[in-house]
C-alpha atoms as a PDB file:
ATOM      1  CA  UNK A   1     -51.636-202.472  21.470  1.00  0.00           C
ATOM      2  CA  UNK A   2     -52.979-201.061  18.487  1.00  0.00           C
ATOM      3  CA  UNK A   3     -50.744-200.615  15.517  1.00  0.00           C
ATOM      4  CA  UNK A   4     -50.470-196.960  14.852  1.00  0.00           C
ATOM      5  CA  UNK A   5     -49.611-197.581  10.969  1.00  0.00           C
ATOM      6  CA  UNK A   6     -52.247-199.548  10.588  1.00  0.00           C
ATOM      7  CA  UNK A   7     -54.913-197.190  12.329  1.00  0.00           C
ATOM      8  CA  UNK A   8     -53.530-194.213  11.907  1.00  0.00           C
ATOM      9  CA  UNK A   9     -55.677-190.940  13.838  1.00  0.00           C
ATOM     10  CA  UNK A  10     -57.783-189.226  11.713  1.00  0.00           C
ATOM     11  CA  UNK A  11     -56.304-185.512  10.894  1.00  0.00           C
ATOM     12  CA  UNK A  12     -58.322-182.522  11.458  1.00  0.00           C
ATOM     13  CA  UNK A  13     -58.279-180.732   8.301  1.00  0.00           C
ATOM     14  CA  UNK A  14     -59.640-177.111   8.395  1.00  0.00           C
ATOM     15  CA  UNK A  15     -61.808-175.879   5.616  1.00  0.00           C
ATOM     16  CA  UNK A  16     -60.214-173.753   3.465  1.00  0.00           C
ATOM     17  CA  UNK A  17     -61.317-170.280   3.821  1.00  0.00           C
ATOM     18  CA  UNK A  18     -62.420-168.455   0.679  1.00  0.00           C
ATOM     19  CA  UNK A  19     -60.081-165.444  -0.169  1.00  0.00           C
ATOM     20  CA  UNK A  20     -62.013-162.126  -0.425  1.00  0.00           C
ATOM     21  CA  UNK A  21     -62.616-161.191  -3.936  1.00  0.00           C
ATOM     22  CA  UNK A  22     -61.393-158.137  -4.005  1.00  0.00           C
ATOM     23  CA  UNK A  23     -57.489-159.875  -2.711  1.00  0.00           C
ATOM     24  CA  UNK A  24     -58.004-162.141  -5.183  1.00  0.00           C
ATOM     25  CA  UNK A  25     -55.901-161.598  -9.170  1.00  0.00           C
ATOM     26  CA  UNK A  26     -57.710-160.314 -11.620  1.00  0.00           C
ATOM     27  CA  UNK A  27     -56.793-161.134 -15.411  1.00  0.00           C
ATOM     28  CA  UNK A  28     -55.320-158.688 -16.774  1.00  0.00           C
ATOM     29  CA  UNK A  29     -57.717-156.759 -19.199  1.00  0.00           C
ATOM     30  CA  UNK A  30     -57.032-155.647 -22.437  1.00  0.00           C
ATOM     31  CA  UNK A  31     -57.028-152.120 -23.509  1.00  0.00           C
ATOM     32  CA  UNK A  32     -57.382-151.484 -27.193  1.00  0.00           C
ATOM     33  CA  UNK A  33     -57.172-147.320 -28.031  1.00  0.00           C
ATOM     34  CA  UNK A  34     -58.837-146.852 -31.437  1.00  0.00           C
ATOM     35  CA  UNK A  35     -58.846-143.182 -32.499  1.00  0.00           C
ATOM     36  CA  UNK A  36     -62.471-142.242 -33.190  1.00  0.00           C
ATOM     37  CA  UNK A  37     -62.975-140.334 -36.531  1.00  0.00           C
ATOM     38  CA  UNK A  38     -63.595-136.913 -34.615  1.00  0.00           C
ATOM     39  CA  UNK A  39     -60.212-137.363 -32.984  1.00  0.00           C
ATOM     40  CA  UNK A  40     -58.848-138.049 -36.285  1.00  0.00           C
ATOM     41  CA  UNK A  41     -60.061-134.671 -37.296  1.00  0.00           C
ATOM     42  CA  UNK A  42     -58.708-132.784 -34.687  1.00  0.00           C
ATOM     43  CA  UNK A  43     -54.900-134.354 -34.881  1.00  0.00           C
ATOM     44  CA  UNK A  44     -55.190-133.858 -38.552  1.00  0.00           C
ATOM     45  CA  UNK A  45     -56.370-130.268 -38.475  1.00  0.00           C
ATOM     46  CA  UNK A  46     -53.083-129.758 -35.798  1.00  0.00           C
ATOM     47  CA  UNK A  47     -50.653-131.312 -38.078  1.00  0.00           C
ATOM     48  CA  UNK A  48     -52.586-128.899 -40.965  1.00  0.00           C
ATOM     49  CA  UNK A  49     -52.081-125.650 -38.716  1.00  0.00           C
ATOM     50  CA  UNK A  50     -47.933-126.681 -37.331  1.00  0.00           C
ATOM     51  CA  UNK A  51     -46.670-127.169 -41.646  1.00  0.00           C
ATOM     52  CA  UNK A  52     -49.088-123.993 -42.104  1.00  0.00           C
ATOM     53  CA  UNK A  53     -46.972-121.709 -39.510  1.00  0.00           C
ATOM     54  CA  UNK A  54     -43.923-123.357 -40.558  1.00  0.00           C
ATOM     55  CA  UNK A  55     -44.210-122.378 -44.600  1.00  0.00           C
ATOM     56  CA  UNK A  56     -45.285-118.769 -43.037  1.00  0.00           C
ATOM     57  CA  UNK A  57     -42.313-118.706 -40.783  1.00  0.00           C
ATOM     58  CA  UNK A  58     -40.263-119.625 -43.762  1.00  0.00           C
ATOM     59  CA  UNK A  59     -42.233-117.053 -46.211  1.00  0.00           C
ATOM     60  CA  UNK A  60     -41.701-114.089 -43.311  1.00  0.00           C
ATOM     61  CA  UNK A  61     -38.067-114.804 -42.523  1.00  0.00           C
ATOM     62  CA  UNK A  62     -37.833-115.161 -46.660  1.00  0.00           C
ATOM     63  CA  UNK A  63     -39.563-111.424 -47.002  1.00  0.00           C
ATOM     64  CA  UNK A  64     -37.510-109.690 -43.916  1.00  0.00           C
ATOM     65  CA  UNK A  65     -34.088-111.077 -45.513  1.00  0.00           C
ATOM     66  CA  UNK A  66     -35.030-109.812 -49.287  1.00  0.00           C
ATOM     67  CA  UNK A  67     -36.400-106.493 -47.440  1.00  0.00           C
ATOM     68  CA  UNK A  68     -33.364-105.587 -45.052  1.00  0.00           C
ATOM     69  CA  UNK A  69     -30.495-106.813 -47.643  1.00  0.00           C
ATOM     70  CA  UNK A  70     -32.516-106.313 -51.491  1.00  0.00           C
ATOM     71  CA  UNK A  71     -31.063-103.240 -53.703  1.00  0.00           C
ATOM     72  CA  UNK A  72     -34.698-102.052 -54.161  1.00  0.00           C
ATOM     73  CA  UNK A  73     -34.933-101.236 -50.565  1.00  0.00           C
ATOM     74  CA  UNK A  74     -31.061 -99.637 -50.431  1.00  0.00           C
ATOM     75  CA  UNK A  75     -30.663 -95.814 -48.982  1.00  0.00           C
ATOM     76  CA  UNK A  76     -27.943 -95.175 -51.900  1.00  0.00           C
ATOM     77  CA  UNK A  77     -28.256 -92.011 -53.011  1.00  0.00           C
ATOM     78  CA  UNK A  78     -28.658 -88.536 -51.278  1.00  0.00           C
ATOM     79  CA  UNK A  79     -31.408 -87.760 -53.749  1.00  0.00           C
ATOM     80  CA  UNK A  80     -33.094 -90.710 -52.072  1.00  0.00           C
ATOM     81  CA  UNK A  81     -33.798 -88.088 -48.643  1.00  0.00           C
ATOM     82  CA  UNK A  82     -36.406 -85.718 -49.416  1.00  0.00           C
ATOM     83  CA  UNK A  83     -36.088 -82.332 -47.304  1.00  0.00           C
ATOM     84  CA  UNK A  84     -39.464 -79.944 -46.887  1.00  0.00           C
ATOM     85  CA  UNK A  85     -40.263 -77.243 -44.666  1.00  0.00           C
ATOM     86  CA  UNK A  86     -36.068 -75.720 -44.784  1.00  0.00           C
ATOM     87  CA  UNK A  87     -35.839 -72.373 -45.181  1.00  0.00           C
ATOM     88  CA  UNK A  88     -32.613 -71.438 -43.487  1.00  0.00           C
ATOM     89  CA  UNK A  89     -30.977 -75.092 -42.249  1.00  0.00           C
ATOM     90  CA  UNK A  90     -28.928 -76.257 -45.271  1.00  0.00           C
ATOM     91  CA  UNK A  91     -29.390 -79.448 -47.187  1.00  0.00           C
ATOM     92  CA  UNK A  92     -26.136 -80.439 -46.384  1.00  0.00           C
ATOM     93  CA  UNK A  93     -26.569 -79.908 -42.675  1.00  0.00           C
ATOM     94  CA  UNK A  94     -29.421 -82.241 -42.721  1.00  0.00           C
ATOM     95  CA  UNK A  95     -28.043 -85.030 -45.295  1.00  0.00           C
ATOM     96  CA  UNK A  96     -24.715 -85.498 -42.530  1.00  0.00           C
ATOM     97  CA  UNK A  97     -27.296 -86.965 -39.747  1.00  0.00           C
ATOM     98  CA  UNK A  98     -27.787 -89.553 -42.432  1.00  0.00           C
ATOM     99  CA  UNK A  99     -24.472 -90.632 -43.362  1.00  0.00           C
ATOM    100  CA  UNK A 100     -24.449 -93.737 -41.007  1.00  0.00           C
ATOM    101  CA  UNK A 101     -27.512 -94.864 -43.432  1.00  0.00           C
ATOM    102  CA  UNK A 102     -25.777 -95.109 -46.517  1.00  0.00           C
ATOM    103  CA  UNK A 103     -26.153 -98.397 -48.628  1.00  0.00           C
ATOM    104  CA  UNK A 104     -28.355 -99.966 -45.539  1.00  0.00           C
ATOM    105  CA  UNK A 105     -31.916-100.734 -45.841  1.00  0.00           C
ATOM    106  CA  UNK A 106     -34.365 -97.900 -45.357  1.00  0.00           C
ATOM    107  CA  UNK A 107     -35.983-100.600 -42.924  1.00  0.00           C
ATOM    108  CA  UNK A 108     -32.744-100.333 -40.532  1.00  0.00           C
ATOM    109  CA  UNK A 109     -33.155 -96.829 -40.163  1.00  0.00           C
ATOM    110  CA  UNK A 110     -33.595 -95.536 -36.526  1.00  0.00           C
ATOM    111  CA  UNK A 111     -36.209 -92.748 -37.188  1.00  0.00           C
ATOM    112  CA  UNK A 112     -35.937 -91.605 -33.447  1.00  0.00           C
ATOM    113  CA  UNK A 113     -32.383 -91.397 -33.690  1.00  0.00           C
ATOM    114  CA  UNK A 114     -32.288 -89.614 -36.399  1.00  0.00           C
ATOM    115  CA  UNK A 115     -35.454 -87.064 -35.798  1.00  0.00           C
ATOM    116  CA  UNK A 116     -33.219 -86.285 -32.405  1.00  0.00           C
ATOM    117  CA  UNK A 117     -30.280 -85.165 -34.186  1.00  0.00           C
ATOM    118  CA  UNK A 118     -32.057 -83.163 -36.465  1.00  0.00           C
ATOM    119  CA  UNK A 119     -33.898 -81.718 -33.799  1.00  0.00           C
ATOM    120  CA  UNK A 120     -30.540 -81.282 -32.334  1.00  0.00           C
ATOM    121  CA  UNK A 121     -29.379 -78.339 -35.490  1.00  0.00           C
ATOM    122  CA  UNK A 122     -30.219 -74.670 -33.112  1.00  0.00           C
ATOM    123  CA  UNK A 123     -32.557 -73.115 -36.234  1.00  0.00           C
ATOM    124  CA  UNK A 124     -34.434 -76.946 -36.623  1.00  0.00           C
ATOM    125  CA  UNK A 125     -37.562 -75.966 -33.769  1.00  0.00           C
ATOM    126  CA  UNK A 126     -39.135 -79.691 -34.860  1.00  0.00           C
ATOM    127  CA  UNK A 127     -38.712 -82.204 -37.353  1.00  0.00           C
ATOM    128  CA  UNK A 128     -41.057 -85.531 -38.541  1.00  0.00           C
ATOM    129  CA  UNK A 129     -38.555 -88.680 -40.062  1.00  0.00           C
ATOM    130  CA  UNK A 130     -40.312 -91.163 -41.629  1.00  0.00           C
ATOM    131  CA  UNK A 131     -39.444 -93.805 -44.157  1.00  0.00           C
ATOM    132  CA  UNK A 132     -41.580 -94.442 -47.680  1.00  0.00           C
ATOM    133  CA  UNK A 133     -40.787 -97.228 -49.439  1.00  0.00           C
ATOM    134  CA  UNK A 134     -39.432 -99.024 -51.069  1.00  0.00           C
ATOM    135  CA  UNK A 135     -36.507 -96.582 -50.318  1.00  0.00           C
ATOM    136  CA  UNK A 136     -36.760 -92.749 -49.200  1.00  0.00           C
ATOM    137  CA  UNK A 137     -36.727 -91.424 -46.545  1.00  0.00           C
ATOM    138  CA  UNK A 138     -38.926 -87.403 -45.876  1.00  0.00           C
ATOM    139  CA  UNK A 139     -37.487 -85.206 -43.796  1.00  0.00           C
ATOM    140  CA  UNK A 140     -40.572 -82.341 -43.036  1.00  0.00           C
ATOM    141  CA  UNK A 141     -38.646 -79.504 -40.746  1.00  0.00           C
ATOM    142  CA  UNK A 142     -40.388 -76.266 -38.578  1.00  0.00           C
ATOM    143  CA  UNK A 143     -37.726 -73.989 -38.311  1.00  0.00           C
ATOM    144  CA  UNK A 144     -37.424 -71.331 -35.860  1.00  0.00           C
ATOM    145  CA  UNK A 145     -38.777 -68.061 -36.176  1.00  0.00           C
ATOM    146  CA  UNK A 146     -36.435 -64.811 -34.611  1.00  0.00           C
ATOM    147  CA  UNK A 147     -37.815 -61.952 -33.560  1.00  0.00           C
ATOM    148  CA  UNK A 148     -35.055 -59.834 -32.167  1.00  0.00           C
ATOM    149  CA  UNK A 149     -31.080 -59.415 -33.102  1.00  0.00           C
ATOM    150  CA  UNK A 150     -28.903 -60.443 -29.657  1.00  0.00           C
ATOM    151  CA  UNK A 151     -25.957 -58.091 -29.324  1.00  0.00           C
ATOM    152  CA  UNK A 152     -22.823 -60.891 -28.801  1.00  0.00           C
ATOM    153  CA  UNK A 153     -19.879 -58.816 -28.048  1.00  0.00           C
ATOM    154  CA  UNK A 154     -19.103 -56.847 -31.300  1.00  0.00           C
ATOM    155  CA  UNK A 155     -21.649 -58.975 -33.487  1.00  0.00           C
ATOM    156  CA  UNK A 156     -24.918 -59.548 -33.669  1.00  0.00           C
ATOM    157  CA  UNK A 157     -26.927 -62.658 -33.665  1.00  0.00           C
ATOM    158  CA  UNK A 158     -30.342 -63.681 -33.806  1.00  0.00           C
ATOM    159  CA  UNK A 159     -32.943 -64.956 -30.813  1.00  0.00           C
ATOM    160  CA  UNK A 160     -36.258 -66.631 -31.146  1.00  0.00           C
ATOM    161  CA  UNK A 161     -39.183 -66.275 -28.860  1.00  0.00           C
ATOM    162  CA  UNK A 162     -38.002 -69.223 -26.486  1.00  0.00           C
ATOM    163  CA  UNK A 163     -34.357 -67.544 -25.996  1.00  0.00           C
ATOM    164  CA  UNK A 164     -32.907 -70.175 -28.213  1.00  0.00           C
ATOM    165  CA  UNK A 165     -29.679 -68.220 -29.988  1.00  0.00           C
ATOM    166  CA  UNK A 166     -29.670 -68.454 -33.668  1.00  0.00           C
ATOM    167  CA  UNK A 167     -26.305 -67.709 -36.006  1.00  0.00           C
ATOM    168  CA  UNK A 168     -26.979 -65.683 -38.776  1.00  0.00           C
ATOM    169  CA  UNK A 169     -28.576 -68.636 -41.347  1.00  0.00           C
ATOM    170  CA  UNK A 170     -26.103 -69.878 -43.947  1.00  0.00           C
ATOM    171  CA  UNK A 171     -28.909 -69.889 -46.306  1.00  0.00           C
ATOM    172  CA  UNK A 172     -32.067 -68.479 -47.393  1.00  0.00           C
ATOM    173  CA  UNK A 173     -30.982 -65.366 -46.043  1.00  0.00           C
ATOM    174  CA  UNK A 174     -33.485 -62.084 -45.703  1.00  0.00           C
ATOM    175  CA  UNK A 175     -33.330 -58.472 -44.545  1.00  0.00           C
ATOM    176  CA  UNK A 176     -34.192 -59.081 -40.732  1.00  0.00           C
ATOM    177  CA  UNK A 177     -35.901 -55.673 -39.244  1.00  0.00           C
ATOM    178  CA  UNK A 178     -35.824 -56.765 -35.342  1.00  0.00           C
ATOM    179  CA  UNK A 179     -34.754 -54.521 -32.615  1.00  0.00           C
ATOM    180  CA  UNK A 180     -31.608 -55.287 -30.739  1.00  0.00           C
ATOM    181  CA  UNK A 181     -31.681 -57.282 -27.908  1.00  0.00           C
ATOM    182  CA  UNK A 182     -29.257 -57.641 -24.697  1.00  0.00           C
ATOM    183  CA  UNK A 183     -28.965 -58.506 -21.691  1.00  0.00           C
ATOM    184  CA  UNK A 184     -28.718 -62.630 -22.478  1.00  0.00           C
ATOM    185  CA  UNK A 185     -26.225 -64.370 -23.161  1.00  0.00           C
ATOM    186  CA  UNK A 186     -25.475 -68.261 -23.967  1.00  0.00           C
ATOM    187  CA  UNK A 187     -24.246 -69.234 -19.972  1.00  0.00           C
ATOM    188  CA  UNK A 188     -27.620 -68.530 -19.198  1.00  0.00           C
ATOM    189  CA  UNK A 189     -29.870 -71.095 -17.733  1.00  0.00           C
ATOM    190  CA  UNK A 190     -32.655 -71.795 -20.803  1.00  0.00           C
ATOM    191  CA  UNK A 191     -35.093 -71.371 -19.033  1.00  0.00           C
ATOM    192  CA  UNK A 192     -34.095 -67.777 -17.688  1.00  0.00           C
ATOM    193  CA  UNK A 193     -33.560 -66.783 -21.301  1.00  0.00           C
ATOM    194  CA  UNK A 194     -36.944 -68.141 -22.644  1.00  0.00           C
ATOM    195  CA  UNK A 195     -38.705 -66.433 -19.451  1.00  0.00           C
ATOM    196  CA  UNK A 196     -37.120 -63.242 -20.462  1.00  0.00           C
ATOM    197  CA  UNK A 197     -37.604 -63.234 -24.162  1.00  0.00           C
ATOM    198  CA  UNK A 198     -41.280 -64.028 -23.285  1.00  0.00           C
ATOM    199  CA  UNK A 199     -41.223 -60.570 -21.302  1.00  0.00           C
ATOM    200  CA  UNK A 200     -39.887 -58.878 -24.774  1.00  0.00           C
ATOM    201  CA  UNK A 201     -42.702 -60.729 -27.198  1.00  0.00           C
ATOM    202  CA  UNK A 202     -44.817 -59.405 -24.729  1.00  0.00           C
ATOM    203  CA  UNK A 203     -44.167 -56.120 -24.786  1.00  0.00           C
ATOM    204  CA  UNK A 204     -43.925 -55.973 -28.683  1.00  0.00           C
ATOM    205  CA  UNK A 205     -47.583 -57.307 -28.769  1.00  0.00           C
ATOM    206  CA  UNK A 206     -49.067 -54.869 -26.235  1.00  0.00           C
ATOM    207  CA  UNK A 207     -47.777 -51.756 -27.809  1.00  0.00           C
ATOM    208  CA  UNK A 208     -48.634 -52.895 -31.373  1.00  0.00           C
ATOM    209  CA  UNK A 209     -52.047 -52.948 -29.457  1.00  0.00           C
ATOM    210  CA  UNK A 210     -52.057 -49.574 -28.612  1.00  0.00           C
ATOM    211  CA  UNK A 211     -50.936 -47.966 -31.950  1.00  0.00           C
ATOM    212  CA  UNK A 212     -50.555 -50.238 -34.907  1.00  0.00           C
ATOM    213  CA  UNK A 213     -46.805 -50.560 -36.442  1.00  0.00           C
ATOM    214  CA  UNK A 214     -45.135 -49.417 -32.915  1.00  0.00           C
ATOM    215  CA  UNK A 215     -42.662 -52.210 -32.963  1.00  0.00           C
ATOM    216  CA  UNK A 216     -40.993 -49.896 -35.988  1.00  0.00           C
ATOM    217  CA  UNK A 217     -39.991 -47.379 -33.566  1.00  0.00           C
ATOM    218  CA  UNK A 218     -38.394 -49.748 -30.637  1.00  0.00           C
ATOM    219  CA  UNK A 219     -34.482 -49.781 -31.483  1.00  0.00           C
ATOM    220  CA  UNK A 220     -33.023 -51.373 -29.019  1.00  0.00           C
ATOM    221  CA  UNK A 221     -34.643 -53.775 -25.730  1.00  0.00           C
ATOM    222  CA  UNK A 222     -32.595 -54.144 -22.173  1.00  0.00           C
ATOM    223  CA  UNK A 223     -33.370 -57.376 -20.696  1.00  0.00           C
ATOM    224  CA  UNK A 224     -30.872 -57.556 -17.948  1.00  0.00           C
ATOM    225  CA  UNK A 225     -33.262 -57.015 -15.360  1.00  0.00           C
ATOM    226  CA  UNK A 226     -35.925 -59.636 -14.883  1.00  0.00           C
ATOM    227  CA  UNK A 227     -38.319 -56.969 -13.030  1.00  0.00           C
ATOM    228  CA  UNK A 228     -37.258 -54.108 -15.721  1.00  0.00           C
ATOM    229  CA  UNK A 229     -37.922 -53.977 -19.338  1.00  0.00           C
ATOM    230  CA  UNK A 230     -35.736 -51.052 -20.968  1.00  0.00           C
ATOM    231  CA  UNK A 231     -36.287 -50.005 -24.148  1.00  0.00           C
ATOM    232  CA  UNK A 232     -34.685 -46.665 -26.494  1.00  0.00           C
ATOM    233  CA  UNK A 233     -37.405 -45.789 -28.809  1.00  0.00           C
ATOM    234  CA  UNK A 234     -36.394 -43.640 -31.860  1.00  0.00           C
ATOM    235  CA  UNK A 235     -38.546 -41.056 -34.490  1.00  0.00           C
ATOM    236  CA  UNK A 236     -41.665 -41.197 -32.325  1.00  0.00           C
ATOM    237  CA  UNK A 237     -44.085 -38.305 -33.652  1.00  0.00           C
ATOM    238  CA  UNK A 238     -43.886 -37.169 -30.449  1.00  0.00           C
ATOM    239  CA  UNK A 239     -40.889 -36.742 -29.748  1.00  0.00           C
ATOM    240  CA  UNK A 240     -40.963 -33.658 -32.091  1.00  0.00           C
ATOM    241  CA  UNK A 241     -38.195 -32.500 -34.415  1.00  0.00           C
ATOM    242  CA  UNK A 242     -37.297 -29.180 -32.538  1.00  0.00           C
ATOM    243  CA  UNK A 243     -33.428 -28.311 -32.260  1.00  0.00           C
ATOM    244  CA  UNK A 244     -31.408 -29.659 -29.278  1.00  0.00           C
ATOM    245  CA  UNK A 245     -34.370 -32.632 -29.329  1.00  0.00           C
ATOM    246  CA  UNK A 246     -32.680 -35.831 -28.701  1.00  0.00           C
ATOM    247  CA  UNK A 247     -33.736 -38.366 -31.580  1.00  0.00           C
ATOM    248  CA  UNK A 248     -34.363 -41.247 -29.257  1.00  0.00           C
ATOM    249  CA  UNK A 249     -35.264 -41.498 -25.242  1.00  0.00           C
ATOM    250  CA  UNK A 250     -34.981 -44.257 -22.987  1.00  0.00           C
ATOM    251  CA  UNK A 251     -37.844 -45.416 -21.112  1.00  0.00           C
ATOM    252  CA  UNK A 252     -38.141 -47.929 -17.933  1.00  0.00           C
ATOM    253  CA  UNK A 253     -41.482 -49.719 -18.761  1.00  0.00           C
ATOM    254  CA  UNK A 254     -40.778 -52.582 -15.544  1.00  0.00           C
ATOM    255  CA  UNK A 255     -42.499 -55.512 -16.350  1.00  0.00           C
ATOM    256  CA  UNK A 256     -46.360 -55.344 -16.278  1.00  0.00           C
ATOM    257  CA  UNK A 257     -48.823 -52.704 -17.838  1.00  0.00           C
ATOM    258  CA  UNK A 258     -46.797 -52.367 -21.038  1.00  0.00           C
ATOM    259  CA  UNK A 259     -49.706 -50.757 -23.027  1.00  0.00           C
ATOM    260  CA  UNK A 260     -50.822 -49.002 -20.450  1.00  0.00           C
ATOM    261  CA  UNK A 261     -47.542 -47.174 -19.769  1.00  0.00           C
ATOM    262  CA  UNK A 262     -47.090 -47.160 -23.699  1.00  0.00           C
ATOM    263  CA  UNK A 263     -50.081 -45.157 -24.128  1.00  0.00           C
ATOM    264  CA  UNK A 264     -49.123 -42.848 -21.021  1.00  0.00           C
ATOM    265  CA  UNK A 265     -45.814 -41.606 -22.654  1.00  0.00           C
ATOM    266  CA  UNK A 266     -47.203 -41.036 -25.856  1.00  0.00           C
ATOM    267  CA  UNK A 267     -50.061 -39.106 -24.292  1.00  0.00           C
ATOM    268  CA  UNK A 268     -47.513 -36.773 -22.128  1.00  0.00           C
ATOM    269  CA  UNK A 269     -44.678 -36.983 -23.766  1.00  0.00           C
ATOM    270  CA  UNK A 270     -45.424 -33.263 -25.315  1.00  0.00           C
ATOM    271  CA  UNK A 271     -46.005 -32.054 -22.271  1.00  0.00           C
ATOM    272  CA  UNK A 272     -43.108 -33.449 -20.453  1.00  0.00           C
ATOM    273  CA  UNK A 273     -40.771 -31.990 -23.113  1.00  0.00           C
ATOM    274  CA  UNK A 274     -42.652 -28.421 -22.345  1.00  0.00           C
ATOM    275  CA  UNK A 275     -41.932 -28.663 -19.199  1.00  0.00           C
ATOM    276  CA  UNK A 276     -37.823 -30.405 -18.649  1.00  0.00           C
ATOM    277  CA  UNK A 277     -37.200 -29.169 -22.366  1.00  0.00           C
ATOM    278  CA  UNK A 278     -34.898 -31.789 -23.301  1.00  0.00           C
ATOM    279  CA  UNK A 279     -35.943 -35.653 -22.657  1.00  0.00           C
ATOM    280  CA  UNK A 280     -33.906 -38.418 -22.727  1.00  0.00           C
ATOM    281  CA  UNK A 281     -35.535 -40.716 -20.223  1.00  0.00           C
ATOM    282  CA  UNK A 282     -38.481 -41.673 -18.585  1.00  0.00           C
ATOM    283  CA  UNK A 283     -39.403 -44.030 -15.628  1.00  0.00           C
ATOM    284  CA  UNK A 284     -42.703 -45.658 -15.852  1.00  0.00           C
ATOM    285  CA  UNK A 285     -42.697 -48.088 -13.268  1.00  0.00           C
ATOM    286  CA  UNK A 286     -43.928 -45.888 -10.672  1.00  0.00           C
ATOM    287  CA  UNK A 287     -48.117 -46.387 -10.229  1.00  0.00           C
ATOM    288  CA  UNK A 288     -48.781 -42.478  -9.030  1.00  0.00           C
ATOM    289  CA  UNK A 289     -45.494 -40.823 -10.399  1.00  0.00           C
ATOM    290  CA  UNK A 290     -43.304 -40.482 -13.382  1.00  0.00           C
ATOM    291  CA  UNK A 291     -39.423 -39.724 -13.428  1.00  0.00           C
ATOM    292  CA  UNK A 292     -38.612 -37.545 -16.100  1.00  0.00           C
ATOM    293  CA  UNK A 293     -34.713 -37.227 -16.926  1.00  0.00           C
ATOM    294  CA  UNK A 294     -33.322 -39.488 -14.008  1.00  0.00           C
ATOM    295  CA  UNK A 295     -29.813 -38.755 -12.820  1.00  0.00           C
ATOM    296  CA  UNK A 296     -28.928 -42.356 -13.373  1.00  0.00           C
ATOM    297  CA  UNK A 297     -29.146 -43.661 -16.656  1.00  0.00           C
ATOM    298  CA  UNK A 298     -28.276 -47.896 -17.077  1.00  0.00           C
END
């Protein structure tokens, strides 16, 4: 028997098998950044440009503080509002929509606001607001222009072309020659009023176009009915100055054809008077046919 510790079996070894390279651990590299001098540039120019915007943030919120809260810049004094264009709104009127500015910037001034309430005063038609520094403010107005008296009840007040109702103007007051005006009222829808004054400028215009200074002998205007224009027309030449010859007459020009119809009554208005003697009112709104004297008078 053979002495296994002296002759010990040979041991199968296997050969080692080489790892694949891309298993096997690579040393870790080292990665040195270095800025290049372009790069250098650019982080430098940022840096540059952020303290740049900073002293300008600090400059502009400097300038808005010394602008909104500096004396120079300070709506103190009434003086300090300039007023053009105000012929009949008072001063005064105008100065109260500024109260809420006194002793503030002319900068915090809400020129919208303001041009609204303005706008807001019946005779102001439009109005510009705008500030001039370092600390007025202009106030340029376009009043409105009447062109007939309203009859209100007992008194009289004053209309514009757009059926806006005026009071008698506080100041700047003139000898108004309009004719007198009814049939509107305040209730009315705007709109209705400004259609019907529309039919009254109208008519004014029309006549003036068929004998110059016309307007002078229109006294009073009926606007009551929208399809009916009424007017009382006084010392017309032809009307004539004969005894038991009523000074004024009446006459139904509808709404259409005012110089047309104008130019028919002053054309037959002799011979109409020949014929009923005494005329008080006439009826133009017929195409083919005039009513001379009619029974019913508005």
């Amino acid at each position: 028997m053979v002495d296994e510790q002296l002759y010990p079996s040979e041991a199968v070894v296997a050969p080692e098998r080489e790892e694949p390279r891309y298993l096997r651990r690579q040393r870790p590299v080292e990665i040195r950044r270095r800025f290049s001098r372009e790069a250098r540039r650019v982080y430098l120019r940022r840096i540059r440009l952020a303290l740049m915007l900073v002293v300008a943030a600090g400059a502009g919120y400097w300038c808005v503080e010394f602008l909104l809260h500096a004396p120079q810049m300070t709506l103190a004094s009434p003086a300090q509002v300039v007023i053009t264009g105000n012929r009949y709104v008072s001063r005064a009127a105008i100065l109260e929509k500024f109260y809420p500015d006194r002793n503030r910037s002319v900068l915090r001034v809400p020129l919208a606001e303001r041009r609204a309430a303005v706008e807001a005063i019946p005779w102001v038609e439009r109005a510009v607001v705008r500030r001039v520094l370092p600390n007025r403010i202009e106030v340029e107005l376009v009043e409105r222009t009447p062109v007939a008296f309203l009859r209100v009840g007992p008194t009289l007040a004053l209309v514009d072309a757009h059926g806006v109702i005026l009071d008698p103007p506080a100041e700047g007051r003139v000898d108004f020659r309009f004719p007198v005006v009814s049939g509107l009222h305040a209730g009315m829808v705007a709109g209705e009023r400004q259609r019907r004054m529309q039919l009254y400028v109208q008519f004014l215009a029309q006549i003036e176009g068929v004998r110059a200074g016309a307007a002078q002998y229109v006294s009073e205007v009926d606007l009551a009915e929208t399809n009916n224009l009424k007017a009382v027309l006084v010392d017309l030449p032809e009307l004539g100055q004969g005894p038991g010859q009523p000074p004024s007459v009446l006459v139904h020009f509808g709404d259409r054809d005012f110089a047309r119809r104008f130019a028919l009554l002053l054309e037959n208005l002799g011979q109409w008077r020949a014929t009923a003697g005494r005329v008080e009112a006439v009826d133009l709104r017929f195409e083919r046919q005039v009513v001379v004297n009619p029974e019913e008078r508005p």
